[in-house]
PDB file of N, CA and C in Angstrom:
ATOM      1  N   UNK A   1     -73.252  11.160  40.558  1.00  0.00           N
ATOM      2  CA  UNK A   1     -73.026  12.297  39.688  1.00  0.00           C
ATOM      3  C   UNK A   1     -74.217  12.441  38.743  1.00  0.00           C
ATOM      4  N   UNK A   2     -74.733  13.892  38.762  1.00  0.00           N
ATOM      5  CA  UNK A   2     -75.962  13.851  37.376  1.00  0.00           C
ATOM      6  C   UNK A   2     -75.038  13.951  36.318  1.00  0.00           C
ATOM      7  N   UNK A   3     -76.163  13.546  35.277  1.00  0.00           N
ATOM      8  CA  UNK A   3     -75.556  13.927  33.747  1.00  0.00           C
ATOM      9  C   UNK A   3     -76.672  15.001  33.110  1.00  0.00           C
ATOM     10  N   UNK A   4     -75.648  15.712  32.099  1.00  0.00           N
ATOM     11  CA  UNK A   4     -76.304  16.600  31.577  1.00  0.00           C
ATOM     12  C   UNK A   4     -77.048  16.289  30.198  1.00  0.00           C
ATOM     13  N   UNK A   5     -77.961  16.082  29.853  1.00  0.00           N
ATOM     14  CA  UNK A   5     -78.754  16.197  28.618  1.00  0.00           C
ATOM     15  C   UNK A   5     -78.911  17.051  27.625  1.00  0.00           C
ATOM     16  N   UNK A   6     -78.677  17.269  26.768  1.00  0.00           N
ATOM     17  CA  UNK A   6     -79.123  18.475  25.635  1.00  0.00           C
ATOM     18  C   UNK A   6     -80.630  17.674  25.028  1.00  0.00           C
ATOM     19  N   UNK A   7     -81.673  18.664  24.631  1.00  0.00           N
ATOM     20  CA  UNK A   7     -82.950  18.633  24.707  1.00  0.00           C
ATOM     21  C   UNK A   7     -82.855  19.217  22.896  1.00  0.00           C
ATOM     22  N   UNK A   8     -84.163  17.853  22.405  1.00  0.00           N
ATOM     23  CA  UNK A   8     -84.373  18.458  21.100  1.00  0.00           C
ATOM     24  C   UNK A   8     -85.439  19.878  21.029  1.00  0.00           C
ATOM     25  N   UNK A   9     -85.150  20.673  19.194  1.00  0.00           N
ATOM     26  CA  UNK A   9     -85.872  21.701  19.306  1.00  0.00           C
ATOM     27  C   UNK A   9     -84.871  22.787  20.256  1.00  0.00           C
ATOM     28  N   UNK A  10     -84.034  22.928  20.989  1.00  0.00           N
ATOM     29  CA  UNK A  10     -83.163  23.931  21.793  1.00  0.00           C
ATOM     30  C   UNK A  10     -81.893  24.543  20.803  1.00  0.00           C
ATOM     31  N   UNK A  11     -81.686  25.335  21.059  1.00  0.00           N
ATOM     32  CA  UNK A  11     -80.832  26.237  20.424  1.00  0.00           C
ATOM     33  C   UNK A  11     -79.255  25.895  21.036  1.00  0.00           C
ATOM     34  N   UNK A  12     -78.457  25.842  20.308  1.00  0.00           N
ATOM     35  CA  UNK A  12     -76.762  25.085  21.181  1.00  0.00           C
ATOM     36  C   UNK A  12     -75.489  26.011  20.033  1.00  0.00           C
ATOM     37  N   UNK A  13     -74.786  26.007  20.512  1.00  0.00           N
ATOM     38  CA  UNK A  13     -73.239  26.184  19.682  1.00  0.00           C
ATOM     39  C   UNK A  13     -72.424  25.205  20.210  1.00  0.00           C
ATOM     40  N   UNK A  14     -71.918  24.615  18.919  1.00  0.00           N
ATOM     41  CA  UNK A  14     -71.014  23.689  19.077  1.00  0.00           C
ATOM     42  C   UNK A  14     -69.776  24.326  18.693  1.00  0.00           C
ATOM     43  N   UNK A  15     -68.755  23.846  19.363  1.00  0.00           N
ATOM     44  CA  UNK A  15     -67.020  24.401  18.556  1.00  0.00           C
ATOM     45  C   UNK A  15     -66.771  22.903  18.235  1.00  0.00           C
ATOM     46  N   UNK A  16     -66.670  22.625  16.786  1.00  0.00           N
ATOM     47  CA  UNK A  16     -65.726  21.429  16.847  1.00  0.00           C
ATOM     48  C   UNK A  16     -64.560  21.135  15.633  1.00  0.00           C
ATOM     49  N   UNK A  17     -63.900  20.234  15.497  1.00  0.00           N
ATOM     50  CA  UNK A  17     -62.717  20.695  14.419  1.00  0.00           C
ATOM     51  C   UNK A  17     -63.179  20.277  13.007  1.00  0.00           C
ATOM     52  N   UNK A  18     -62.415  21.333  12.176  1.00  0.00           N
ATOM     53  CA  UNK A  18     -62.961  21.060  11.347  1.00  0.00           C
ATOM     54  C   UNK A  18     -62.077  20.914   9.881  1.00  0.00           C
ATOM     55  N   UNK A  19     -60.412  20.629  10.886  1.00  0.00           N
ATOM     56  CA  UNK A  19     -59.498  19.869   9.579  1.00  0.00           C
ATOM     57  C   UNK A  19     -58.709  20.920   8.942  1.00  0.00           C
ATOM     58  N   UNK A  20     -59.036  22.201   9.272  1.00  0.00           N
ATOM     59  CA  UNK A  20     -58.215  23.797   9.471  1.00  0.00           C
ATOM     60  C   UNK A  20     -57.568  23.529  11.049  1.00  0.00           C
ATOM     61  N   UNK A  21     -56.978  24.834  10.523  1.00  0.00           N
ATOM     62  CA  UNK A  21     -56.449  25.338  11.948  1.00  0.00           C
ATOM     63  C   UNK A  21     -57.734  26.058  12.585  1.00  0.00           C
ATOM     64  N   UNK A  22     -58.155  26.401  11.956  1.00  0.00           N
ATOM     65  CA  UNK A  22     -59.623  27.049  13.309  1.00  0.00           C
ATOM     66  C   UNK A  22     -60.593  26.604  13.088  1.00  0.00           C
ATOM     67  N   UNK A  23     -61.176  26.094  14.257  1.00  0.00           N
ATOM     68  CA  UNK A  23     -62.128  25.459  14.861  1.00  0.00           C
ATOM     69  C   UNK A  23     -63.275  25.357  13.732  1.00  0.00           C
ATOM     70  N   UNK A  24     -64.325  24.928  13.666  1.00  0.00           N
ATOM     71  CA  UNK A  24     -65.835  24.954  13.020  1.00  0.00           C
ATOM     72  C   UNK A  24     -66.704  25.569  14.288  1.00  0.00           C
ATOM     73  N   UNK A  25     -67.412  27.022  13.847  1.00  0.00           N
ATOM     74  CA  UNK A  25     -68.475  26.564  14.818  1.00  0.00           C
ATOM     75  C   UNK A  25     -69.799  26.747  14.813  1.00  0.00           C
ATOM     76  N   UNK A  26     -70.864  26.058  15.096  1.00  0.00           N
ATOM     77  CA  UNK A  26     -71.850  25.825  14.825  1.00  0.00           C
ATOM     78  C   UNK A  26     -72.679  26.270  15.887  1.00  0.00           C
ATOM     79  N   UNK A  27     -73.972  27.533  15.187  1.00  0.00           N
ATOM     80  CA  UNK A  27     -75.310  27.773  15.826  1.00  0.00           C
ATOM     81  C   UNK A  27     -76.444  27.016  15.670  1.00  0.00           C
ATOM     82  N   UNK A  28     -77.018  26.254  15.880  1.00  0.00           N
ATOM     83  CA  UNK A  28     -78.398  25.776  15.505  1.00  0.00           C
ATOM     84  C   UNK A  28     -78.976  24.843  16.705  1.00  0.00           C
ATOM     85  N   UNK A  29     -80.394  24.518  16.262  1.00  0.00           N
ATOM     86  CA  UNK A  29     -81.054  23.851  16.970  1.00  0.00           C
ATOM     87  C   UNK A  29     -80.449  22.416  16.759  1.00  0.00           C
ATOM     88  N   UNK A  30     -80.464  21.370  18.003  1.00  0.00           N
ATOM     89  CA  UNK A  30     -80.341  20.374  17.960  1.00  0.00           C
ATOM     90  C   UNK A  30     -81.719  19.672  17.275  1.00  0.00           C
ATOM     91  N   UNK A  31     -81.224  18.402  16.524  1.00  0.00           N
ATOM     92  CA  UNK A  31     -82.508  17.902  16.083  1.00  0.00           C
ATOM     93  C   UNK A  31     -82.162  16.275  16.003  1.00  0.00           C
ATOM     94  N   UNK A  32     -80.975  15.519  16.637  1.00  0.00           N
ATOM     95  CA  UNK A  32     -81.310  13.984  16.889  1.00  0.00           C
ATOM     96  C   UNK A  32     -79.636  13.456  17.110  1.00  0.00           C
ATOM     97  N   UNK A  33     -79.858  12.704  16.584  1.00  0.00           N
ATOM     98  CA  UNK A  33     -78.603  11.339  17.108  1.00  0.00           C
ATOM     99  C   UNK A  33     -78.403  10.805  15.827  1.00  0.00           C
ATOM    100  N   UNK A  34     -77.404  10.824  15.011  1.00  0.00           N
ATOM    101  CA  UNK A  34     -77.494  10.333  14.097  1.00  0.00           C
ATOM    102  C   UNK A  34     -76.235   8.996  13.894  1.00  0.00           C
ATOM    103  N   UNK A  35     -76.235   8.098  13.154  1.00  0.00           N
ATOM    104  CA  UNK A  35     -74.932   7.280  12.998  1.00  0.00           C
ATOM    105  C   UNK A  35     -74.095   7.332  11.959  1.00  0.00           C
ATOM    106  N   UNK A  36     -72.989   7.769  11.867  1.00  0.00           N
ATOM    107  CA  UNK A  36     -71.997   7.838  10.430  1.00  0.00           C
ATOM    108  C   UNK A  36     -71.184   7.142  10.120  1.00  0.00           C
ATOM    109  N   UNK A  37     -71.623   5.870   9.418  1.00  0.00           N
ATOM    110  CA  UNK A  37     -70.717   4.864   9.408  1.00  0.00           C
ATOM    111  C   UNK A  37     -70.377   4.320  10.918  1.00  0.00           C
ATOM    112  N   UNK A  38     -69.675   4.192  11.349  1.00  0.00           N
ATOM    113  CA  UNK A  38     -69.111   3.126  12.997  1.00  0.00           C
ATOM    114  C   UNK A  38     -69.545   4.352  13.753  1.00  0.00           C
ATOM    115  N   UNK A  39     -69.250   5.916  13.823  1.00  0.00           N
ATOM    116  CA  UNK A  39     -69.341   6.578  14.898  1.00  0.00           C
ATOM    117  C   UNK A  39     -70.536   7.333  14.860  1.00  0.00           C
ATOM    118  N   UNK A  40     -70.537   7.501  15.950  1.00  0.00           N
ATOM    119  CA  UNK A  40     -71.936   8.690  16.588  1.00  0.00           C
ATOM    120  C   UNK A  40     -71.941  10.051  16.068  1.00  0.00           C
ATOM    121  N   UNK A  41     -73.031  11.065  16.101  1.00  0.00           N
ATOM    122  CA  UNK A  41     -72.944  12.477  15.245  1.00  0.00           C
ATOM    123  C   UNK A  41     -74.305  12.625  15.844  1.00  0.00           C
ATOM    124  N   UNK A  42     -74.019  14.062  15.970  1.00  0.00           N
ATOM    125  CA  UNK A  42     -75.598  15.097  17.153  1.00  0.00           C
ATOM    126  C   UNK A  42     -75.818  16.181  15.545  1.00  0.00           C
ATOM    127  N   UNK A  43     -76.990  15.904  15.434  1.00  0.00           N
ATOM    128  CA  UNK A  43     -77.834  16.499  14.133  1.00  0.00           C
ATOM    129  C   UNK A  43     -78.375  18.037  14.745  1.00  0.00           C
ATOM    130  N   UNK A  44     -77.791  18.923  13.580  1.00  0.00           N
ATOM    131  CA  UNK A  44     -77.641  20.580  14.196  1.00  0.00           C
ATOM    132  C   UNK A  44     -78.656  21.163  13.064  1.00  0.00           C
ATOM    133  N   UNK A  45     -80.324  21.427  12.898  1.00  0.00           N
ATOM    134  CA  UNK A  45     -80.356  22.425  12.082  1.00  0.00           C
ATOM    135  C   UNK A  45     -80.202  23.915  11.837  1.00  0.00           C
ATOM    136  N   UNK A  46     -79.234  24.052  10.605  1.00  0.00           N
ATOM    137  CA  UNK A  46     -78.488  25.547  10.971  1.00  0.00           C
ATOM    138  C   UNK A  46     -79.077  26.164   9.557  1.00  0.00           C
ATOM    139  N   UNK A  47     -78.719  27.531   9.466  1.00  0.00           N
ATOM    140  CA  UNK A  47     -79.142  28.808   8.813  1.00  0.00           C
ATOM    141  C   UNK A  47     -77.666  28.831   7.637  1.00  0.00           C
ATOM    142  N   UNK A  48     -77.966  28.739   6.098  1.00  0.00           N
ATOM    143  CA  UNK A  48     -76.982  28.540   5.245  1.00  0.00           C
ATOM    144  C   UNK A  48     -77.277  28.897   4.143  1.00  0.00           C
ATOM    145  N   UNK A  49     -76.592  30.444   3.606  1.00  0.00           N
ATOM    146  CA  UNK A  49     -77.192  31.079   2.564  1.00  0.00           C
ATOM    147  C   UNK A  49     -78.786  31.374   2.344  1.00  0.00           C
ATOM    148  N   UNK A  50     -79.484  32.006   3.566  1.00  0.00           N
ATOM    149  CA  UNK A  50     -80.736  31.784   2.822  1.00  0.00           C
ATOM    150  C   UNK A  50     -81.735  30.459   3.219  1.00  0.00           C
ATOM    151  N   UNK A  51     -81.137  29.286   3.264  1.00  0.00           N
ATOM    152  CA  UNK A  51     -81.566  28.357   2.978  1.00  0.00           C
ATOM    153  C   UNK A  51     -81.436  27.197   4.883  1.00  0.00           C
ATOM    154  N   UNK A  52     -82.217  26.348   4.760  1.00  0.00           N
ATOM    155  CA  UNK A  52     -81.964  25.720   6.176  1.00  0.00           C
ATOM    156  C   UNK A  52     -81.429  24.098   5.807  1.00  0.00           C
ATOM    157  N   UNK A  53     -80.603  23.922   6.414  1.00  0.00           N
ATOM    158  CA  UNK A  53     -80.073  22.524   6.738  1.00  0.00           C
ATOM    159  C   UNK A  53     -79.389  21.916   7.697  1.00  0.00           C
ATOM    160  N   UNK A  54     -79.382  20.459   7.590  1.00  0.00           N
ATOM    161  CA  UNK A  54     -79.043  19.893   8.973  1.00  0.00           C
ATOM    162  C   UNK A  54     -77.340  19.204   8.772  1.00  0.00           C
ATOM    163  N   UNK A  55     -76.868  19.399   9.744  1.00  0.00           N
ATOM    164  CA  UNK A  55     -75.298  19.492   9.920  1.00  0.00           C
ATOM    165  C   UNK A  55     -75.050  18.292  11.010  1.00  0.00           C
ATOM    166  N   UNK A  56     -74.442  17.293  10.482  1.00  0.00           N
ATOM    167  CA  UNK A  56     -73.996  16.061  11.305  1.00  0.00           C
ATOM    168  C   UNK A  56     -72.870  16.458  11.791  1.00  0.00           C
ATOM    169  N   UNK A  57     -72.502  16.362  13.160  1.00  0.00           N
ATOM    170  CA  UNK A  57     -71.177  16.436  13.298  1.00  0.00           C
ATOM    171  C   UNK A  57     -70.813  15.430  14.162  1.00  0.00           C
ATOM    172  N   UNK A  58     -69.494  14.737  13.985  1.00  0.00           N
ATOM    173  CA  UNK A  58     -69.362  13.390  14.503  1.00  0.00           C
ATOM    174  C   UNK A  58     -68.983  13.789  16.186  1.00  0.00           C
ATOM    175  N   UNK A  59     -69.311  12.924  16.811  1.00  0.00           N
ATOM    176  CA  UNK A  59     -68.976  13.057  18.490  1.00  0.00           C
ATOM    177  C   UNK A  59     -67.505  13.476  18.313  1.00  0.00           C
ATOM    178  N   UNK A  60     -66.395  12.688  17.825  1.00  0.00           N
ATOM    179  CA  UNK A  60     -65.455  12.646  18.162  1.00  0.00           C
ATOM    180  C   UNK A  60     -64.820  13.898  17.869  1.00  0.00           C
ATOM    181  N   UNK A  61     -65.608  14.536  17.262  1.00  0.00           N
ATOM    182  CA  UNK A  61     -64.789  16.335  16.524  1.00  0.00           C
ATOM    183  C   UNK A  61     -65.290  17.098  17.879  1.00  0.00           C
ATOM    184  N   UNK A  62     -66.244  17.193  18.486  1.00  0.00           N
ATOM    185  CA  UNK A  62     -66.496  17.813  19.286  1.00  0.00           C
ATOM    186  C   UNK A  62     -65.410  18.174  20.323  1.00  0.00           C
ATOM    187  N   UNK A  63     -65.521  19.887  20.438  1.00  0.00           N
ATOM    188  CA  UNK A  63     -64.190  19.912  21.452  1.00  0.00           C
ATOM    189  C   UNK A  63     -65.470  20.570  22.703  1.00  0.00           C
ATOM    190  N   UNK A  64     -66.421  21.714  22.395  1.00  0.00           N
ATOM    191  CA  UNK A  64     -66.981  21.677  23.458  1.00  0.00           C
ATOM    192  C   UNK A  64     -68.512  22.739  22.702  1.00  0.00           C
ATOM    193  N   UNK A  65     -69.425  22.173  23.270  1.00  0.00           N
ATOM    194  CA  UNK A  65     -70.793  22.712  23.475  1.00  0.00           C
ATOM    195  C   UNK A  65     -71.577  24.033  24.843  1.00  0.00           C
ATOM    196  N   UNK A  66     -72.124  24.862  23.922  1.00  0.00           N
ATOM    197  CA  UNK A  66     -72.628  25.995  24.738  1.00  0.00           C
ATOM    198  C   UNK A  66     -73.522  26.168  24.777  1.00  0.00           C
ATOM    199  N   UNK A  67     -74.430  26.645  25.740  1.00  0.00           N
ATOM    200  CA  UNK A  67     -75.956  26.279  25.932  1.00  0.00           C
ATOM    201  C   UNK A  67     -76.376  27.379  26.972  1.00  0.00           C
ATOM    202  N   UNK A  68     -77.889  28.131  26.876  1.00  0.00           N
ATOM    203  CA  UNK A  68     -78.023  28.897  27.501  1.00  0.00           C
ATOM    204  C   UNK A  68     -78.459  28.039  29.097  1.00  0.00           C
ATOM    205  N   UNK A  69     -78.996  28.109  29.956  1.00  0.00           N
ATOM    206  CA  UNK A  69     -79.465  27.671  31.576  1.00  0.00           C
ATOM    207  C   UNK A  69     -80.358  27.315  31.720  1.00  0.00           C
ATOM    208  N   UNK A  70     -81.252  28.350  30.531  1.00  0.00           N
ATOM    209  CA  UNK A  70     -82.929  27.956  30.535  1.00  0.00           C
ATOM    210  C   UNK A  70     -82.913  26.468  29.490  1.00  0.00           C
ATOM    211  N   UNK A  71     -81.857  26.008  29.395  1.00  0.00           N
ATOM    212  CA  UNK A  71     -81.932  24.373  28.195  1.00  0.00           C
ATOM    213  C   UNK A  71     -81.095  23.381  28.799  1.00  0.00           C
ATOM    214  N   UNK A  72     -80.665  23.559  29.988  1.00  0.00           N
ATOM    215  CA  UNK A  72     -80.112  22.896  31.151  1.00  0.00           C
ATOM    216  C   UNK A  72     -81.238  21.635  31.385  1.00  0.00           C
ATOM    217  N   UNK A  73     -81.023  20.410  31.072  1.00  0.00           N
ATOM    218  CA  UNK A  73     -81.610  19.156  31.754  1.00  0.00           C
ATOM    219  C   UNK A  73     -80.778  18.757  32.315  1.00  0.00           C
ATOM    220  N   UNK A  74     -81.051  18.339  33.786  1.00  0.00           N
ATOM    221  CA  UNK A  74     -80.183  17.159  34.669  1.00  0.00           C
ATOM    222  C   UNK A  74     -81.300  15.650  35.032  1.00  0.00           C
ATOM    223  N   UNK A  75     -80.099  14.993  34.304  1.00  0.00           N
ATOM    224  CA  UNK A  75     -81.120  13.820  34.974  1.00  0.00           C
ATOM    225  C   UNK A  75     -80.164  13.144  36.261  1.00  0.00           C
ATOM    226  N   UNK A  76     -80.462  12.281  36.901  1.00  0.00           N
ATOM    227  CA  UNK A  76     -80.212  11.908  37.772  1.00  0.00           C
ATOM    228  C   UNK A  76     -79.259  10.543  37.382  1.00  0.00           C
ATOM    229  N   UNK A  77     -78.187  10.229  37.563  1.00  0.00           N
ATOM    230  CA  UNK A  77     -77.315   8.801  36.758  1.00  0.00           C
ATOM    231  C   UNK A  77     -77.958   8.097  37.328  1.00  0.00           C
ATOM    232  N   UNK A  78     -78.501   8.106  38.821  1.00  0.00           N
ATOM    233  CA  UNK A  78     -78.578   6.705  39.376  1.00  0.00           C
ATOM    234  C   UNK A  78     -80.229   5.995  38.557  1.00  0.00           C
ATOM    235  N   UNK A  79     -81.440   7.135  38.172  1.00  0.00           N
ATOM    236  CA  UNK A  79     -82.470   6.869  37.169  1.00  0.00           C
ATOM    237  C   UNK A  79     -81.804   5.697  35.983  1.00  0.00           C
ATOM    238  N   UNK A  80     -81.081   6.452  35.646  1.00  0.00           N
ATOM    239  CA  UNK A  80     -80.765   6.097  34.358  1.00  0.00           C
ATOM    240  C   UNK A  80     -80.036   4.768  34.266  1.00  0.00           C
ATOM    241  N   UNK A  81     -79.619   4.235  35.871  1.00  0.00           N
ATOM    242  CA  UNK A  81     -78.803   2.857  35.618  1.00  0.00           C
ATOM    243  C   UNK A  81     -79.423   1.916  35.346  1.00  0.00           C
ATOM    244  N   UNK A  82     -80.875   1.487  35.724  1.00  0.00           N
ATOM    245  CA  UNK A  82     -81.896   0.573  35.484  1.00  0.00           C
ATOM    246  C   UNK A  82     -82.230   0.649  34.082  1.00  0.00           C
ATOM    247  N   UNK A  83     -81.919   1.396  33.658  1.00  0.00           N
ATOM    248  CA  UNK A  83     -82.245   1.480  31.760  1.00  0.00           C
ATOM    249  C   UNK A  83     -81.277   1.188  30.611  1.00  0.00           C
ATOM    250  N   UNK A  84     -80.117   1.208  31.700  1.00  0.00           N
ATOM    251  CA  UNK A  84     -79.164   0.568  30.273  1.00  0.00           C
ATOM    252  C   UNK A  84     -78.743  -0.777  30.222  1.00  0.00           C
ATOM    253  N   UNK A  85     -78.734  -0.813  28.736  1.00  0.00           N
ATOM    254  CA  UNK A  85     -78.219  -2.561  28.182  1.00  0.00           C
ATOM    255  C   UNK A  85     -77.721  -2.915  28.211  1.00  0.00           C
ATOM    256  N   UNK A  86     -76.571  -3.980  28.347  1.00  0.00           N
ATOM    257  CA  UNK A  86     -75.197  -4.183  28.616  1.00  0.00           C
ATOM    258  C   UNK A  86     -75.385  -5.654  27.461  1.00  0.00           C
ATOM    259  N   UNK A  87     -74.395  -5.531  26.186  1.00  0.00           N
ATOM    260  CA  UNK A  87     -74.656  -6.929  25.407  1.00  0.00           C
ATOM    261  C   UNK A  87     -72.668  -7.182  25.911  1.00  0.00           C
ATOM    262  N   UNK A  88     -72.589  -8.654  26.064  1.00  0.00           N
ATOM    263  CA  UNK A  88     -71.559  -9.374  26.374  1.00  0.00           C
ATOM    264  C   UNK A  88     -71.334 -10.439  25.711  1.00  0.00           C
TER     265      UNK A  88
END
């Protein structure tokens, strides 16, 4: 099976929750990987009053991500098995 990549510098919408009844959702460029306390969070810089800033949002809020075709990376899983770490 490939996996799909999101690419820094690319433009994305995220829907994810946001502790309302309706959703959060977010336009901006992706810009990293960030850690929040124990969990994971994909760094969004977005457009806010005027002003620009970057928006952590934790993996686990994520309900789903939208992306145009032309920002489509596939890598290949079986590449990618020789590269990961396994601590035991």
């Amino acid at each position: 099976m490939d996996m799909i990549e999101i690419k820094k510098g690319s433009k994305y919408r995220v829907i994810s929750g946001s502790g309302d009844d309706k959703p959060m959702i977010t336009d901006g460029e992706y810009v990293g990987y960030a850690i929040l306390g124990e969990e994971g969070a994909l760094g969004f810089r977005v457009q806010d009053n005027n002003s620009q800033k970057i928006r952590l949002i934790p993996i686990n809020s994520i309900a789903y991500i939208e992306f145009d075709e032309e920002n489509l990376v596939i890598k290949n899983k079986d590449e990618e098995k020789d590269k990961t770490n396994y601590i035991v």
